[in-house]
N, C-alpha and C. Protein backbone atom coordinates (compact mmCIF):
# COMPACT_ATOMS: atom_id res chain seq x y z
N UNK A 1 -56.59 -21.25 -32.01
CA UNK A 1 -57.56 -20.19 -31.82
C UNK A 1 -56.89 -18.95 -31.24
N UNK A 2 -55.84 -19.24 -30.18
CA UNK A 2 -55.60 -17.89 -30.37
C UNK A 2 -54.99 -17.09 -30.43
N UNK A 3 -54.30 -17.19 -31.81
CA UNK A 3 -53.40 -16.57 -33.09
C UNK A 3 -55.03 -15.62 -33.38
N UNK A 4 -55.97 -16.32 -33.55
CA UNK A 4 -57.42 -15.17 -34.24
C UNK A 4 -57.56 -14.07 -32.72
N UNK A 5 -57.70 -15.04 -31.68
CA UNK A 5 -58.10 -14.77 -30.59
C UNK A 5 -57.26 -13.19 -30.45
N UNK A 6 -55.99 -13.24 -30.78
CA UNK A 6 -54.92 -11.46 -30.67
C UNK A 6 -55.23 -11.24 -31.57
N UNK A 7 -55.81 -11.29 -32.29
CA UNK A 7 -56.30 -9.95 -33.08
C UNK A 7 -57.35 -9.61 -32.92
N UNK A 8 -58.25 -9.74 -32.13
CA UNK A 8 -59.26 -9.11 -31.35
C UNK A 8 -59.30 -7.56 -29.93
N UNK A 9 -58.04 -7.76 -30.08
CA UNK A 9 -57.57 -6.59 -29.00
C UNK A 9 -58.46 -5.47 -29.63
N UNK A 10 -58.05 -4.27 -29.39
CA UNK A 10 -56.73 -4.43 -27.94
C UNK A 10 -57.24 -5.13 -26.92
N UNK A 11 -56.05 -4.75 -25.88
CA UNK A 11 -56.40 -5.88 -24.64
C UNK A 11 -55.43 -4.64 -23.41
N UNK A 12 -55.96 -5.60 -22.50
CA UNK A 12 -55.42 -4.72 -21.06
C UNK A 12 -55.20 -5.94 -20.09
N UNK A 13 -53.87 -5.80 -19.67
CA UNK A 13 -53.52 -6.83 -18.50
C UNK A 13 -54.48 -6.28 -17.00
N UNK A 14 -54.26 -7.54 -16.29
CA UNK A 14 -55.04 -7.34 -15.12
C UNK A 14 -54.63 -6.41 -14.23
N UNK A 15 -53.59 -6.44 -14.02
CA UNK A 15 -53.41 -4.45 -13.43
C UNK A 15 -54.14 -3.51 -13.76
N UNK A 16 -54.02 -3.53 -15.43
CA UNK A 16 -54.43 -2.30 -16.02
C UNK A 16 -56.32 -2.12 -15.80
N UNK A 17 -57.00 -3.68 -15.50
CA UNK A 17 -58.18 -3.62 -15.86
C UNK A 17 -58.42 -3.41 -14.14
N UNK A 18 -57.90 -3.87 -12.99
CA UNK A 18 -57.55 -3.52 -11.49
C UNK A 18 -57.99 -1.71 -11.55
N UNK A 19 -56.94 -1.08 -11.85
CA UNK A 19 -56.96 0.27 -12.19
C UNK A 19 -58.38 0.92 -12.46
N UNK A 20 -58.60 0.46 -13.77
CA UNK A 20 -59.48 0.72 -14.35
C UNK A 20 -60.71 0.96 -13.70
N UNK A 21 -61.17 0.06 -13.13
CA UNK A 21 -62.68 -0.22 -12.69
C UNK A 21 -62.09 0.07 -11.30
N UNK A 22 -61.15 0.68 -10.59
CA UNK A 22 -60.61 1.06 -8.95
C UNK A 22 -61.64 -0.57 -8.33
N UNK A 23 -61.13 -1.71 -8.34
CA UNK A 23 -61.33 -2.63 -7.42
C UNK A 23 -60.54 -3.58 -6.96
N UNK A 24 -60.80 -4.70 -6.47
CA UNK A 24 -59.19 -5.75 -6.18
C UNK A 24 -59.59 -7.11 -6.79
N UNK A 25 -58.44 -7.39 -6.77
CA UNK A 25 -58.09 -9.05 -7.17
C UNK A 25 -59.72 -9.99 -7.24
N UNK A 26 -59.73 -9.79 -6.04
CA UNK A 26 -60.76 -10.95 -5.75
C UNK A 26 -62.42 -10.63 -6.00
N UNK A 27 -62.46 -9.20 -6.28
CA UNK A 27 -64.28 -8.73 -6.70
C UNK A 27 -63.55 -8.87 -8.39
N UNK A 28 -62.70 -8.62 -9.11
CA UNK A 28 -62.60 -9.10 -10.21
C UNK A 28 -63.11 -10.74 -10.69
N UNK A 29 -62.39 -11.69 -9.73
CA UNK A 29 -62.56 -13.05 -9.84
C UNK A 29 -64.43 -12.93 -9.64
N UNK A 30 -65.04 -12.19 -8.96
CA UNK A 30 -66.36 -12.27 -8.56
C UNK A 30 -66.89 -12.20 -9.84
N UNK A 31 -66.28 -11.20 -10.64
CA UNK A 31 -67.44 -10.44 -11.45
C UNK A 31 -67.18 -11.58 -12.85
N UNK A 32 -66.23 -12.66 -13.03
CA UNK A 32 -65.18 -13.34 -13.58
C UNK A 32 -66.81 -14.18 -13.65
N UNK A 33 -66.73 -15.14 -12.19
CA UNK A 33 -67.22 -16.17 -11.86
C UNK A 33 -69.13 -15.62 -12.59
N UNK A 34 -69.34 -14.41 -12.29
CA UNK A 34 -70.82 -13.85 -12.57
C UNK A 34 -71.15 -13.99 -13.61
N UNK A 35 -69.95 -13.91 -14.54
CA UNK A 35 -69.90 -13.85 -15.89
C UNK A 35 -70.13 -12.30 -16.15
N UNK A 36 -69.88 -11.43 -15.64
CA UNK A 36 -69.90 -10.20 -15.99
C UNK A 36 -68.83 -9.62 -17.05
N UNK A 37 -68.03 -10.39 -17.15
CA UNK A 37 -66.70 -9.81 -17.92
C UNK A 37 -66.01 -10.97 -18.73
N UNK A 38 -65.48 -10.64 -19.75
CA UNK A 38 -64.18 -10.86 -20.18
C UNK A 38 -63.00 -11.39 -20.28
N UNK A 39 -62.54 -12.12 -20.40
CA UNK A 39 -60.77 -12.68 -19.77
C UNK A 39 -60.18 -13.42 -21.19
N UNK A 40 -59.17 -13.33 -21.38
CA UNK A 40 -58.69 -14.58 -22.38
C UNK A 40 -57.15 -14.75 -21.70
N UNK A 41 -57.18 -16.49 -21.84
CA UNK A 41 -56.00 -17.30 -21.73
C UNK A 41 -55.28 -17.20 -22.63
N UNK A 42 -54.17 -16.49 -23.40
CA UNK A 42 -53.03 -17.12 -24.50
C UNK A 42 -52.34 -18.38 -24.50
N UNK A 43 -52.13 -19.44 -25.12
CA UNK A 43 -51.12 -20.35 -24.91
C UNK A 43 -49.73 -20.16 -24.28
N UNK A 44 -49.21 -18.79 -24.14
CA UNK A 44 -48.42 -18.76 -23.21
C UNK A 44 -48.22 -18.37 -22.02
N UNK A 45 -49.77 -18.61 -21.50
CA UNK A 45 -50.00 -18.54 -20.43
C UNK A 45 -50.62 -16.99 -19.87
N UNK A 46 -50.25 -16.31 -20.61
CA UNK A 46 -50.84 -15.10 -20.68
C UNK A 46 -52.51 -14.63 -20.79
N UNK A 47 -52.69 -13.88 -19.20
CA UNK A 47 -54.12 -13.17 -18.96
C UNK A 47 -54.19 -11.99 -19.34
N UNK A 48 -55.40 -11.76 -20.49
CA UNK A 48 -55.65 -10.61 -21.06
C UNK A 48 -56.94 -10.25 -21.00
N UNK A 49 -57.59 -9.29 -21.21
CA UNK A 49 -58.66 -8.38 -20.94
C UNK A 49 -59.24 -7.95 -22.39
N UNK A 50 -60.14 -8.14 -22.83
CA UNK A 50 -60.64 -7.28 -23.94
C UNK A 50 -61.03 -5.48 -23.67
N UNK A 51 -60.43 -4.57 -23.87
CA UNK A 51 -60.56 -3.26 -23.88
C UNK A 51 -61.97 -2.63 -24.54
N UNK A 52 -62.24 -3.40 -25.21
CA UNK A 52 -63.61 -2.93 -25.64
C UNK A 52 -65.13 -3.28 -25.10
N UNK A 53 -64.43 -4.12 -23.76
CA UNK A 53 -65.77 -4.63 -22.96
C UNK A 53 -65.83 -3.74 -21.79
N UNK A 54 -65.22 -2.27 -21.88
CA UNK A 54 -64.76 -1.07 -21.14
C UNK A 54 -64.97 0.05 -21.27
N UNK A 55 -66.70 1.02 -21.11
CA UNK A 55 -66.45 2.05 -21.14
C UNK A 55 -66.85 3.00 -19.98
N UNK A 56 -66.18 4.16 -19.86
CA UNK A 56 -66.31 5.22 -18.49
C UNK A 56 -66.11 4.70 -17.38
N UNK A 57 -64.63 4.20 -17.23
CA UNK A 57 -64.67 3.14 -15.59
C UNK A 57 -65.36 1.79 -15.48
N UNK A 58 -65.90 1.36 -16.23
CA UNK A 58 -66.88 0.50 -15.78
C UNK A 58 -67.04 -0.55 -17.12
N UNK A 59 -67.93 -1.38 -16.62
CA UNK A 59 -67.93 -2.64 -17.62
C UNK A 59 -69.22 -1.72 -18.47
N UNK A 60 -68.86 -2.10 -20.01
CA UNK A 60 -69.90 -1.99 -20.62
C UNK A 60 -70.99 -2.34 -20.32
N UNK A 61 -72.55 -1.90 -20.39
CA UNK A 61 -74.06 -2.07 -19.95
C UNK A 61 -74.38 -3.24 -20.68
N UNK A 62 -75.05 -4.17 -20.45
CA UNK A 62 -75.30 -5.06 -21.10
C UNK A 62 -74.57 -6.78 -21.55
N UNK A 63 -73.33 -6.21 -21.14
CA UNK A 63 -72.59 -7.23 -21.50
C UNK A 63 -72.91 -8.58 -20.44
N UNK A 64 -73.22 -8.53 -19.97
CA UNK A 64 -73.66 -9.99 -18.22
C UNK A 64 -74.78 -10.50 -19.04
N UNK A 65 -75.89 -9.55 -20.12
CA UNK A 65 -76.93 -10.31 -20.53
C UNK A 65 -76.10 -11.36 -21.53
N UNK A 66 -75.46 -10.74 -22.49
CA UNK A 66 -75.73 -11.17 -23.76
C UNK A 66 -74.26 -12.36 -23.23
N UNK A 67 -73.47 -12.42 -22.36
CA UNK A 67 -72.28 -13.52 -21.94
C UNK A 67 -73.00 -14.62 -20.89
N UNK A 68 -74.02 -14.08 -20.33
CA UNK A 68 -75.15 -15.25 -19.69
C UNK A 68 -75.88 -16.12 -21.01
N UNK A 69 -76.53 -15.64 -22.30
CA UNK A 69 -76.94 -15.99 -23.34
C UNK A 69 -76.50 -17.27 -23.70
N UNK A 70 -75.07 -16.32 -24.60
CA UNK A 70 -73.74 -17.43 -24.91
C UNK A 70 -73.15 -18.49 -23.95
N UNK A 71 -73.12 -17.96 -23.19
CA UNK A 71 -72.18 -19.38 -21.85
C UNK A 71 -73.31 -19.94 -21.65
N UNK A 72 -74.72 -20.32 -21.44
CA UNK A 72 -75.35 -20.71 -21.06
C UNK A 72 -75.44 -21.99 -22.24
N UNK A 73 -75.38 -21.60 -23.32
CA UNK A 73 -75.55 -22.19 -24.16
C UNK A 73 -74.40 -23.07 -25.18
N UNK A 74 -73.42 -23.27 -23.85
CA UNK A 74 -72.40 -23.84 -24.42
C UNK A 74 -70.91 -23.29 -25.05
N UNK A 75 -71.23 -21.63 -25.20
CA UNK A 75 -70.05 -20.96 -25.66
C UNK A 75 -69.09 -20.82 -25.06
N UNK A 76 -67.89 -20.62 -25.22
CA UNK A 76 -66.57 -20.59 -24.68
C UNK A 76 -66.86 -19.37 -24.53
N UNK A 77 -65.58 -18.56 -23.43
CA UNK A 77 -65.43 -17.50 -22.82
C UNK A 77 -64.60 -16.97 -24.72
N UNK A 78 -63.51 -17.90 -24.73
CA UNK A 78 -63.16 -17.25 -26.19
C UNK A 78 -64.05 -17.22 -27.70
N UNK A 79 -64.65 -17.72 -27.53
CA UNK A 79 -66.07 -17.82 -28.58
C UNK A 79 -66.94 -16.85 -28.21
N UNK A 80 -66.82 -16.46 -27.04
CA UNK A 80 -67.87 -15.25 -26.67
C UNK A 80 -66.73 -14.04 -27.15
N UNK A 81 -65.61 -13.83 -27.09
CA UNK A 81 -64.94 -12.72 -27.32
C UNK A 81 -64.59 -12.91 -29.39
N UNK A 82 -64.84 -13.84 -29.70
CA UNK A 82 -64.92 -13.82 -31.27
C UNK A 82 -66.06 -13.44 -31.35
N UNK A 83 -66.96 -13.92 -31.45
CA UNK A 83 -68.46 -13.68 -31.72
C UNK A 83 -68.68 -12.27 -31.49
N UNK A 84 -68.29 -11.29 -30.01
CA UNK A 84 -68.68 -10.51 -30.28
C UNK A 84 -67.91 -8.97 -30.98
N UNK A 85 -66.45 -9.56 -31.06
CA UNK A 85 -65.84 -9.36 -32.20
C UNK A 85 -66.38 -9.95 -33.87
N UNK A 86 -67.42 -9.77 -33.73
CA UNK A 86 -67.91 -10.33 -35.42
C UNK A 86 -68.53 -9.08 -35.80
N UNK A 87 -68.44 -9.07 -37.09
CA UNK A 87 -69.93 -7.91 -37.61
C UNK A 87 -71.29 -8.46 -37.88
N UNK A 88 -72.37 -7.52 -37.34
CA UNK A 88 -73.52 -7.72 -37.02
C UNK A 88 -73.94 -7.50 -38.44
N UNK A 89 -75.62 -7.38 -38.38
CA UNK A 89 -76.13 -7.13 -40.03
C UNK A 89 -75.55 -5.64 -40.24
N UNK A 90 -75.66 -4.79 -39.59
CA UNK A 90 -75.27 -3.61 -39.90
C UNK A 90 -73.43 -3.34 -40.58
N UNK A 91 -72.74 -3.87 -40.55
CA UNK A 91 -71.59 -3.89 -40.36
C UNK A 91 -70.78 -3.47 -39.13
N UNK A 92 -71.11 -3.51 -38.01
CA UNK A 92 -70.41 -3.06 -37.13
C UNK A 92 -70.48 -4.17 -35.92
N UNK A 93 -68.96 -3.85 -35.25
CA UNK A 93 -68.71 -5.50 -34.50
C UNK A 93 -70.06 -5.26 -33.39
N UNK A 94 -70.24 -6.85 -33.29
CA UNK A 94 -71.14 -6.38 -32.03
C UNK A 94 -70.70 -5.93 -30.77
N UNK A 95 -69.53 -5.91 -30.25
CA UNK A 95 -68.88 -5.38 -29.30
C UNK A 95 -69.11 -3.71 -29.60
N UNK A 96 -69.17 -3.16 -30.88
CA UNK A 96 -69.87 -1.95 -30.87
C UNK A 96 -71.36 -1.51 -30.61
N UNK A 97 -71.79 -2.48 -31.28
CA UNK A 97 -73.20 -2.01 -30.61
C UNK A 97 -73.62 -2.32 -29.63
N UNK A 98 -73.21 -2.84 -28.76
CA UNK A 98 -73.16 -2.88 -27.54
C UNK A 98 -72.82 -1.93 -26.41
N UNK A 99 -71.88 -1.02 -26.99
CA UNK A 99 -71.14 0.15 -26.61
C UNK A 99 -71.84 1.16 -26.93
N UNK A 100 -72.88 1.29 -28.17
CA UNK A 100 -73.92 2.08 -28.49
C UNK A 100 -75.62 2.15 -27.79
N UNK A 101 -75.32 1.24 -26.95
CA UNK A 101 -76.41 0.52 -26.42
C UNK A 101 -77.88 0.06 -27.27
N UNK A 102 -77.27 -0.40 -27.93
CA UNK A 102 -77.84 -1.36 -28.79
C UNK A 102 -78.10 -2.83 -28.06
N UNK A 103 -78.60 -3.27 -26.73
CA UNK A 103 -78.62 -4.62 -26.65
C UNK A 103 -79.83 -5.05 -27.10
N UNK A 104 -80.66 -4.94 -27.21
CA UNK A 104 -81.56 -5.91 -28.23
C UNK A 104 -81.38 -6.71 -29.36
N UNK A 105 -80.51 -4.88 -30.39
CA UNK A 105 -79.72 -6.30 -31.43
C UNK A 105 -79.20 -7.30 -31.32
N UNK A 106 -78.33 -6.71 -29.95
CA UNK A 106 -77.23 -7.88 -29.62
C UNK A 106 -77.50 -8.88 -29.37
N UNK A 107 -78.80 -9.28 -28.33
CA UNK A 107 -79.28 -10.20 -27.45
C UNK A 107 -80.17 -11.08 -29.36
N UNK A 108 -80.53 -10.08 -29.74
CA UNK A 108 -81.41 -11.32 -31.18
C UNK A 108 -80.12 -11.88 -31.71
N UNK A 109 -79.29 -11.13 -32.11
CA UNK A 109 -78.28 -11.43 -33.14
C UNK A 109 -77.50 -12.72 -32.35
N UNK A 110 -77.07 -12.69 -31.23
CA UNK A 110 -76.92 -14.05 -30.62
C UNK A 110 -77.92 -15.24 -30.64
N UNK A 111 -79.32 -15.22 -29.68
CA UNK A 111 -80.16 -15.53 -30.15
C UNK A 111 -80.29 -16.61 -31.69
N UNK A 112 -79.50 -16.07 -32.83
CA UNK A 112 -80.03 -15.95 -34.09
C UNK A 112 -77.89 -17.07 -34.10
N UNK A 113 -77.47 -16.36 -33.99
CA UNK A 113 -76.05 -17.20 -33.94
C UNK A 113 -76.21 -18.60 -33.42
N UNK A 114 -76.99 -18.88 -32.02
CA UNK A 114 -77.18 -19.73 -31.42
C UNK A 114 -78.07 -20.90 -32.14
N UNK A 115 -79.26 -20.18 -32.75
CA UNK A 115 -80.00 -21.63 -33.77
C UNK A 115 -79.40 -21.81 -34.30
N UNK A 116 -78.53 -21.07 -35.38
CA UNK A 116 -77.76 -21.49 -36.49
C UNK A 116 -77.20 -22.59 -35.65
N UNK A 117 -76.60 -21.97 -34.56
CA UNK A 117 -75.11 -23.12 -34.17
C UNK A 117 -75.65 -24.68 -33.89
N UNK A 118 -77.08 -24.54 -33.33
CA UNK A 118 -77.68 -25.81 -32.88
C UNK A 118 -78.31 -26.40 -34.20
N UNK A 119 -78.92 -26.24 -35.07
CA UNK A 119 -79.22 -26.59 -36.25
C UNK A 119 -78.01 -27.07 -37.13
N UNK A 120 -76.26 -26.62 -37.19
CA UNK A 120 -75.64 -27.31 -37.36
C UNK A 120 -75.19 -28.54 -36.98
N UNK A 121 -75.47 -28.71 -35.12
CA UNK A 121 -74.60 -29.46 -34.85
C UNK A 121 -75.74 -30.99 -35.12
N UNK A 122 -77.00 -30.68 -35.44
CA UNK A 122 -78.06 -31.79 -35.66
C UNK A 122 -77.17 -32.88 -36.37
């Protein structure tokens, strides 16, 4: 998974995402644990950041709903960063419309990912 998982970037190491949002180590791990954000493991051990869960200083609006949704419901932290790297009905990733503030779509279109996923696993 994640050979797919890098090509979802860009990405920003934890310095860069430190910087970013001006906070420290440990309100990161907070916002980690809240599920407010983002993170991916590489197999080589490598911590990366999705850049697109990032705009004006700050975590994208919306994103704590629609990663409470998914994790709640069994999704991986990296299944949450595919998924919302997917295209929506519109053609555009949902990590964009999200950025457009579009969460309603977002929140159905998961929603709508999620029966599918449970209706498969019957």
């Amino acid at each position: 998974m994640n050979d797919i998982l890098g090509r979802t970037g860009p990405w920003l190491d934890e310095a860069s995402v430190l910087d970013l949002l001006h906070t420290s180590r440990g309100e990161l791990e907070g916002m980690l644990e809240r599920q407010e954000l983002l993170r991916a493991e590489f197999a080589d051990g490598t911590v990366l950041y999705p850049l697109w869960q990032f705009a004006d200083a700050r975590v994208v609006p919306g994103l704590r709903d629609v990663l409470q949704l998914l994790l709640k419901e069994g999704a991986s932290m990296d299944g949450c960063i595919l998924w919302l790297s997917s295209a929506g009905e519109d053609g555009n990733a949902m990590w964009w419309n999200l950025r457009m503030g579009r969460l309603p779509l977002v929140l159905r279109s998961a929603e709508i990912a999620l029966e599918h996923r449970k209706q498969r696993s019957r």
